[in-house]
Protein backbone atom coordinates (compact mmCIF):
# COMPACT_ATOMS: atom_id res chain seq x y z
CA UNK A 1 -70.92 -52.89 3.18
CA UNK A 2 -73.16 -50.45 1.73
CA UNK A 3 -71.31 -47.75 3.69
CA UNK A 4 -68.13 -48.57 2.66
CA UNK A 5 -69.65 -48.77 -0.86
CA UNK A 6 -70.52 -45.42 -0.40
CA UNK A 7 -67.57 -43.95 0.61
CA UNK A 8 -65.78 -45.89 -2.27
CA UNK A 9 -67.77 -44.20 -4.59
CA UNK A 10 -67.22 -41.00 -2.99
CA UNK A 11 -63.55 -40.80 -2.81
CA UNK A 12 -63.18 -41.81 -6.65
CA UNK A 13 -65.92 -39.12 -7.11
CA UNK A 14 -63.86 -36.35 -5.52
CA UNK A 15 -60.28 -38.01 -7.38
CA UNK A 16 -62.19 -37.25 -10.24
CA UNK A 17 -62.60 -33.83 -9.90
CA UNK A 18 -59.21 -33.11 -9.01
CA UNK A 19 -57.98 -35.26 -12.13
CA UNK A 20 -60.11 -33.02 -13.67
CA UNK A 21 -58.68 -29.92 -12.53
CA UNK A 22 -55.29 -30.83 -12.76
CA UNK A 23 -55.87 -31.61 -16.39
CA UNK A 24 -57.16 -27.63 -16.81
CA UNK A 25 -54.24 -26.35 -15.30
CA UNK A 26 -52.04 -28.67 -17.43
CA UNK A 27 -53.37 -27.74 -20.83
CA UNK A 28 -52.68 -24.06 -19.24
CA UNK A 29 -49.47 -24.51 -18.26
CA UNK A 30 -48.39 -27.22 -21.24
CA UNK A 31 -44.98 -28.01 -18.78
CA UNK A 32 -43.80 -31.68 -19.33
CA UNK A 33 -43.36 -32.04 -15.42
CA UNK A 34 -46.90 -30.87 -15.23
CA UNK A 35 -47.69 -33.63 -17.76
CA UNK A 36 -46.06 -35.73 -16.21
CA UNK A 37 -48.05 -35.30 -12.62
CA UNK A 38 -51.28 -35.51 -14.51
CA UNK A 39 -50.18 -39.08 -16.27
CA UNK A 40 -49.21 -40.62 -12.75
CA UNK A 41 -51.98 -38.96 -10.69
CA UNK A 42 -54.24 -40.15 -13.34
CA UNK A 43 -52.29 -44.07 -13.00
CA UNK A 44 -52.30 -43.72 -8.80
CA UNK A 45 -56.41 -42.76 -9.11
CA UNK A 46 -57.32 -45.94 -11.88
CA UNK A 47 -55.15 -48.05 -8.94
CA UNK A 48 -57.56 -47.56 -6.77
CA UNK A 49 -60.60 -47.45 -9.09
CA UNK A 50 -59.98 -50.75 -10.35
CA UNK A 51 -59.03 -52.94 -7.34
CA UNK A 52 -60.92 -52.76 -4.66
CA UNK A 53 -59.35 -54.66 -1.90
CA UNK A 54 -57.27 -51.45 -1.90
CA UNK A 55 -57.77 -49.32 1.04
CA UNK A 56 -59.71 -46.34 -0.94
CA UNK A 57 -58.71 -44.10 2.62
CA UNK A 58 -55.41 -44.16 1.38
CA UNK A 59 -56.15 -42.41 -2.18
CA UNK A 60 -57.71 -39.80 -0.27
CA UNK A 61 -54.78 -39.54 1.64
CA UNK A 62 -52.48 -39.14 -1.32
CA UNK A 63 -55.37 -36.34 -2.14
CA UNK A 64 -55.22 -34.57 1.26
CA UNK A 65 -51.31 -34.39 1.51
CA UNK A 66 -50.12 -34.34 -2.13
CA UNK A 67 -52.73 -33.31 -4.84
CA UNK A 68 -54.64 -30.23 -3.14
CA UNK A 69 -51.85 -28.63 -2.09
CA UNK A 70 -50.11 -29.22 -5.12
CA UNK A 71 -53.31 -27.77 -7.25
CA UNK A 72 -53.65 -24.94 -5.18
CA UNK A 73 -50.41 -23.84 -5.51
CA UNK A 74 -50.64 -23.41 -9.54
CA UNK A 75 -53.79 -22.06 -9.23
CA UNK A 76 -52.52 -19.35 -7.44
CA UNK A 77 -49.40 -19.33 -10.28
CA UNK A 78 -52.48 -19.45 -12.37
CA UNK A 79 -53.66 -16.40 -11.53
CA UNK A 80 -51.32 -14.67 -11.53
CA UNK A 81 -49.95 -15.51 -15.01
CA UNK A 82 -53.12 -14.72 -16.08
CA UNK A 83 -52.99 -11.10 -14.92
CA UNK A 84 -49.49 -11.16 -16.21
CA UNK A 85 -50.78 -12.07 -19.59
CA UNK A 86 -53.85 -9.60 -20.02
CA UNK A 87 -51.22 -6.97 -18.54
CA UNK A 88 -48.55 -7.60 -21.85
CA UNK A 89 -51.57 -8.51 -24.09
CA UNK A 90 -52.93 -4.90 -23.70
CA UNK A 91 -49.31 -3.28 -23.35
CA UNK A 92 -49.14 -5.00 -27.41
CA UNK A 93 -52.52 -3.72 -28.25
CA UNK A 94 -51.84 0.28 -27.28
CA UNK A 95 -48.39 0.16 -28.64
CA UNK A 96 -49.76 -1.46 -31.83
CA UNK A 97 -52.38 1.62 -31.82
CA UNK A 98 -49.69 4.13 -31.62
CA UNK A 99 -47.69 2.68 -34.19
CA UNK A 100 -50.95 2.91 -36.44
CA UNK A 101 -51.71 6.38 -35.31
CA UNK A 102 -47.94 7.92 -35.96
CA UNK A 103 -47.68 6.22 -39.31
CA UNK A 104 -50.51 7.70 -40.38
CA UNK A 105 -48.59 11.53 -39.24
CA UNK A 106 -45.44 10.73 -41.08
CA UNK A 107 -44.85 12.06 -44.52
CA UNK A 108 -41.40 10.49 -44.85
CA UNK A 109 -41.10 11.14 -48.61
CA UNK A 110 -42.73 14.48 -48.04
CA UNK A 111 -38.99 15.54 -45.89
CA UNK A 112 -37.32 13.98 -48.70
CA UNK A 113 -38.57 16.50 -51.26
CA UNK A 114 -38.32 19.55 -49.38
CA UNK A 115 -34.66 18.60 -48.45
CA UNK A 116 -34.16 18.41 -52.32
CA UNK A 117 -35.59 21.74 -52.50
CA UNK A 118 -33.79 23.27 -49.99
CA UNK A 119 -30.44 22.06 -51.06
CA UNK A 120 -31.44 23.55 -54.75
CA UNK A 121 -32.38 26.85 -52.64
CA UNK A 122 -29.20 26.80 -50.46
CA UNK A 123 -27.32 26.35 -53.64
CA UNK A 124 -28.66 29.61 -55.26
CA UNK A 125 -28.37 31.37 -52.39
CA UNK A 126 -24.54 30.96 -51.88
CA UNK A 127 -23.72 31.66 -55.81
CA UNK A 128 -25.76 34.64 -54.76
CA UNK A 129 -24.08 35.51 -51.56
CA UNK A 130 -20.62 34.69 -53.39
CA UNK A 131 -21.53 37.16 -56.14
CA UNK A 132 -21.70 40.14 -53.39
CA UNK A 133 -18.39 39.05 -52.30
CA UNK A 134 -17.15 38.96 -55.58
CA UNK A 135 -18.60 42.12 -56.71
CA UNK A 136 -18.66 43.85 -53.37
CA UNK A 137 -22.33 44.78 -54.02
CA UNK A 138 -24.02 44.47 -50.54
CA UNK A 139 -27.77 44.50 -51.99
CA UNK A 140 -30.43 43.43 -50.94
CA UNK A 141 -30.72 39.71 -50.04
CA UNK A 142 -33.44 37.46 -48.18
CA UNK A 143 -33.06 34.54 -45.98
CA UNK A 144 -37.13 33.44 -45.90
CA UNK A 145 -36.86 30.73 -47.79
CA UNK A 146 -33.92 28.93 -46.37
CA UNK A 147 -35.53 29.33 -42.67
CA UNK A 148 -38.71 28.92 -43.83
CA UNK A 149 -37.67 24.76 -44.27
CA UNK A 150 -36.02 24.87 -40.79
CA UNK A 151 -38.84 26.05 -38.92
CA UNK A 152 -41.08 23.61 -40.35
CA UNK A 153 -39.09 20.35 -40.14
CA UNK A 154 -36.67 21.00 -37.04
CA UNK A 155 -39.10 19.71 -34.36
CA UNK A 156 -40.28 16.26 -36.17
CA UNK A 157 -36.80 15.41 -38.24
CA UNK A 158 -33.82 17.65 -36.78
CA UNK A 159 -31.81 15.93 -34.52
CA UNK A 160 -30.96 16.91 -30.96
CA UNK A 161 -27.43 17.63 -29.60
CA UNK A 162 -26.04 18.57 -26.37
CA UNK A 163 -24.52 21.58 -25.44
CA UNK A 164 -20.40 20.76 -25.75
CA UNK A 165 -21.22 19.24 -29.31
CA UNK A 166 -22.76 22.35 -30.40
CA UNK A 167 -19.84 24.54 -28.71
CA UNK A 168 -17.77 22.43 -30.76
CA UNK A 169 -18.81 23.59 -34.19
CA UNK A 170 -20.20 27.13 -32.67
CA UNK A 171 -16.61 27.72 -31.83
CA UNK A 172 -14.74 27.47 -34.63
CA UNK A 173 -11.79 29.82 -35.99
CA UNK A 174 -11.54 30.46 -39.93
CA UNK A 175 -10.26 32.76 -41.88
CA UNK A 176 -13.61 34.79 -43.05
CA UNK A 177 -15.42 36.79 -45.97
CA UNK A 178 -17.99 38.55 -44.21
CA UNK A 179 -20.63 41.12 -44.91
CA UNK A 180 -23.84 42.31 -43.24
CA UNK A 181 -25.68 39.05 -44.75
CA UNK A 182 -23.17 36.11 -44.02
CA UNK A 183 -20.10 35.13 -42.28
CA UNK A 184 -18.62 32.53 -45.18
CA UNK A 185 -15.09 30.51 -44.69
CA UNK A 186 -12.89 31.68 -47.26
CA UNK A 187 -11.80 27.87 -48.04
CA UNK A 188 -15.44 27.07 -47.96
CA UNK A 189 -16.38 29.95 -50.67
CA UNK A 190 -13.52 29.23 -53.17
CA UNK A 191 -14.57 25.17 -53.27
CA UNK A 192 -18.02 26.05 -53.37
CA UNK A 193 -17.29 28.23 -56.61
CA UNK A 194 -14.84 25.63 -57.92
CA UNK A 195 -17.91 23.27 -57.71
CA UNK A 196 -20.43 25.18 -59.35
CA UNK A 197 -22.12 24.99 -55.95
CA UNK A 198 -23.57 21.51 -56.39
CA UNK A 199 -24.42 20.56 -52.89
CA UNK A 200 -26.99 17.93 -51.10
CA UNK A 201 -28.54 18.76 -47.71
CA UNK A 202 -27.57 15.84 -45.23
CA UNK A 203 -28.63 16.63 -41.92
CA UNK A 204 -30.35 19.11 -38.97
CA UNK A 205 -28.94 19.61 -35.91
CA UNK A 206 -30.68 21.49 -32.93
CA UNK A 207 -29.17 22.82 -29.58
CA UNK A 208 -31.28 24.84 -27.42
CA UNK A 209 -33.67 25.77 -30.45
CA UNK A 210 -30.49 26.77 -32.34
CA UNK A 211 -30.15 25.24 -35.91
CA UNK A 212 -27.16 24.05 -37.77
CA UNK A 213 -27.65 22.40 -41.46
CA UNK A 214 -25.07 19.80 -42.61
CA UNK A 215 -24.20 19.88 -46.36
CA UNK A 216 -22.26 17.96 -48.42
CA UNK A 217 -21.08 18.31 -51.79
CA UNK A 218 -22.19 16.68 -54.55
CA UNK A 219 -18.90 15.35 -56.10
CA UNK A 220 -16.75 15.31 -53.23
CA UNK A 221 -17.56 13.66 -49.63
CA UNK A 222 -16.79 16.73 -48.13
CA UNK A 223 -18.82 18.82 -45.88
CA UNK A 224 -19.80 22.07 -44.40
CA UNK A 225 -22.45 23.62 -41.96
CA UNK A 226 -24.27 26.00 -41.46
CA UNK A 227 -25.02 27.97 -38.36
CA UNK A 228 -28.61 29.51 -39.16
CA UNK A 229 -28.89 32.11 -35.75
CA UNK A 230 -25.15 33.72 -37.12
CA UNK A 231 -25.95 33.09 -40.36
CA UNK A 232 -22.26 31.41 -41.13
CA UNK A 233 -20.58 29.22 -43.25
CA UNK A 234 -18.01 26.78 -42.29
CA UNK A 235 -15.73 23.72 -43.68
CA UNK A 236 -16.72 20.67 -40.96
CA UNK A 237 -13.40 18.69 -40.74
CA UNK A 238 -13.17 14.69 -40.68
CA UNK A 239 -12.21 14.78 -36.87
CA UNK A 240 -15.47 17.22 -35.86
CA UNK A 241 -17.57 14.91 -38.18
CA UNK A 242 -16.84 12.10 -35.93
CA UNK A 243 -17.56 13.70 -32.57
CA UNK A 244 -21.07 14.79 -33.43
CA UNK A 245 -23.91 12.57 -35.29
CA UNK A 246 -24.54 13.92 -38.70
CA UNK A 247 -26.70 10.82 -39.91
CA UNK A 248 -29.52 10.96 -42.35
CA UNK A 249 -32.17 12.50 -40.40
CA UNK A 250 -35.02 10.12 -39.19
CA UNK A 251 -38.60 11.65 -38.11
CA UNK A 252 -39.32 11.61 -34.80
CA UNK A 253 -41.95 9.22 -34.98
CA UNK A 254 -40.48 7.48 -36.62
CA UNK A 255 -38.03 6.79 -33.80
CA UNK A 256 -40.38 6.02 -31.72
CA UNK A 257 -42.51 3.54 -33.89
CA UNK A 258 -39.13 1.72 -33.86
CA UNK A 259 -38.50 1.23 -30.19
CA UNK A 260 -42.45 0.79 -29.93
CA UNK A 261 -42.27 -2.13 -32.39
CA UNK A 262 -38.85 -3.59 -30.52
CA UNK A 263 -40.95 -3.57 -27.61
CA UNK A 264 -43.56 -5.16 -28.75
CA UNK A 265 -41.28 -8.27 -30.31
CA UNK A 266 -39.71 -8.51 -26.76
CA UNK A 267 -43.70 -8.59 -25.11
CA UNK A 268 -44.63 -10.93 -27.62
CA UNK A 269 -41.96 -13.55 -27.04
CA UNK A 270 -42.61 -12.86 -23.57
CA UNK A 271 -45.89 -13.79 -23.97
CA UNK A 272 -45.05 -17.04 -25.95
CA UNK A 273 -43.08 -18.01 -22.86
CA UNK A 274 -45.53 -16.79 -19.97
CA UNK A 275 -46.82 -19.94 -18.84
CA UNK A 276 -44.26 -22.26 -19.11
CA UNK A 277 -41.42 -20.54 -17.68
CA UNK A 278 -42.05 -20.49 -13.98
CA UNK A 279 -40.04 -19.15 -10.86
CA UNK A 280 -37.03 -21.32 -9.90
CA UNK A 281 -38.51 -22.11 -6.87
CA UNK A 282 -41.61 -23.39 -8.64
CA UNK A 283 -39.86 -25.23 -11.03
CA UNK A 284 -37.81 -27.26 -8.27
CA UNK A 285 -41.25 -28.18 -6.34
CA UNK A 286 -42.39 -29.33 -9.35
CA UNK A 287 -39.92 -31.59 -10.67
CA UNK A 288 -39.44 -32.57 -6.59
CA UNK A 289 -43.12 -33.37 -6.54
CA UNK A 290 -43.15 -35.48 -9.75
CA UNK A 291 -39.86 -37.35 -8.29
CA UNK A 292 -41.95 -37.92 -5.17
CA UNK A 293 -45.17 -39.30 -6.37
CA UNK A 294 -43.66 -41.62 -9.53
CA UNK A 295 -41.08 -43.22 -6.67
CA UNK A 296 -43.72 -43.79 -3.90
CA UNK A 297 -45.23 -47.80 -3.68
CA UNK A 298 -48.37 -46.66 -2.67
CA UNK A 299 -49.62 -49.38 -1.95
CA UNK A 300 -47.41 -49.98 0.91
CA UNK A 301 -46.44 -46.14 1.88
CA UNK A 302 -49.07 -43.78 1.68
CA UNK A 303 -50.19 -44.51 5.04
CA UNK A 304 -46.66 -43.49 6.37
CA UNK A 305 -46.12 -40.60 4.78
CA UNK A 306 -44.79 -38.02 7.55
CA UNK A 307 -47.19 -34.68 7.12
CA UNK A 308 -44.57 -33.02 9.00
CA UNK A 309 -41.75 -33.89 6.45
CA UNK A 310 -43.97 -33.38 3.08
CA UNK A 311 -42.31 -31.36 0.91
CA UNK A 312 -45.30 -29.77 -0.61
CA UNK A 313 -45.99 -28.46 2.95
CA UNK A 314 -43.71 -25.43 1.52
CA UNK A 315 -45.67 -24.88 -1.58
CA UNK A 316 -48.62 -22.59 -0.18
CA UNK A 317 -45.50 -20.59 1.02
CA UNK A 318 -44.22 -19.40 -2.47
CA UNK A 319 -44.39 -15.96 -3.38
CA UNK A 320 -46.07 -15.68 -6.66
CA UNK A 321 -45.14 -12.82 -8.85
């Protein structure tokens, strides 16, 4: 009796601890099948914990063919989710210390300003260039200043093209004023004039480390470039504006603070989702497993469970990933 007593208390001992552990790995996981296994492994052990004239053998035999193979299969998930999770969890944290780093580089309202300026000194410029033309005074006449912004900004705000787009505009065949300074679309010049030559800077384009400017007018949507290695001046017609990009230029960084932070929404949802999403073949043991053990009379079947035939026999076979 006293041996028997013994082993009673032994086997409810060692149910305990794997109560126990399941419980862990359910609070990790927080599935509803998982619940589920805990809440009728936890019923099965009190069965046999509270009615003794119960063959106790045959809770450690629901032990031995169900529950440890069922625990170690999520602890292996386990671990592996967990490695998953520190993985994304520092991905976040580096892309969250670039973001912080490149904000700190950008001087968005900085561009802004110096695009303002270099419209105003684009403008004088071409009422300057027009008044040679006009006057047919070839004098002298410096292009530092409208460079000067271009080699500055181009590398952290102009946009890259590819080669065809910038054939496209390189290309182009207009009826010309030209002089040793300029190459200037006739059309271009007279609408310019018309306009007082009230223009806005829109855009930077580079090709190869060449630079084209986009301007627009400033009381008409129409536009022109201009093609700063041949110093020229052309009209840029609806159909050529379409083909190429001539959005508002964004910085560089900026761009890339933007995917950084779309990545980071995808990781963190991810991460919301990490442990209770689990491979399809997990997720059909599991709700197999919880089908098995809530339909089982234990009382009556345990014993006859087949080893051969368990379906949990295929759980230390999973692949985790």
């Amino acid at each position: 009796m006293q041996e028997e007593e013994e082993r009673f208390v032994q086997i409810i001992k060692d149910s305990n601890r794997k109560l126990v552990i399941l419980e862990l790995l359910s609070n990790f996981f927080s599935h509803k099948d998982f619940v589920g296994v805990l809440i009728k492994t936890r019923i099965i052990h009190t069965l046999f914990e509270n009615n003794k004239a119960l063959d106790i053998n045959k809770l450690e035999l629901f032990h031995v063919q169900f529950t440890s193979s069922f625990i170690e299969l999520f602890q292996k998930l386990k671990k592996a989710k967990e490695q998953q999770y520190l993985l994304i969890s520092d991905e976040i944290y580096i892309n969250e210390d670039i973001i912080t780093k490149l904000k700190s580089e950008i001087d968005e309202s900085g561009f802004a300003e110096k695009a303002k300026t270099h419209a105003r000194n684009m403008s004088r410029k071409i009422e300057e260039l027009y008044n040679m033309f006009a006057t047919e005074n070839e004098g002298f006449f410096s292009w530092n200043e409208i460079i000067s912004f271009s080699d500055h900004v181009k590398q952290e705000y102009f946009r890259e093209i590819a080669l065809e787009e910038y054939e496209k505009i390189d290309f182009l065949n207009k009826k010309l004023y030209e002089n040793k300074h300029v190459k200037f679309e006739k059309k271009l010049l007279g609408r310019l004039n018309i306009l007082k030559f009230k223009i806005k800077f829109l855009c930077g384009l580079v090709c190869n480390n060449e630079v084209i400017e986009v301007f627009e007018f400033r009381d008409s949507n129409d536009k022109f470039i201009f093609i700063a290695n041949e110093k020229a001046f052309y009209l840029l017609d609806d159909v050529l504006a379409k083909e190429i990009n001539i959005a508002k230029n964004d910085s560089v960084k900026g761009e890339i603070i933007t995917q950084l932070r779309e990545k980071n929404s995808a990781l963190t949802f991810e991460l919301s989702t990490i442990k209770t999403s689990f491979p399809e073949n997990v997720d059909e043991v599991l709700k197999e497993y919880l089908d098995k053990i809530s339909s089982v009379d234990f009382v009556e079947d345990l014993q006859n469970v087949d080893e051969q035939t368990n379906i949990l026999r295929t759980m230390l076979n999973i692949n985790i990933k």
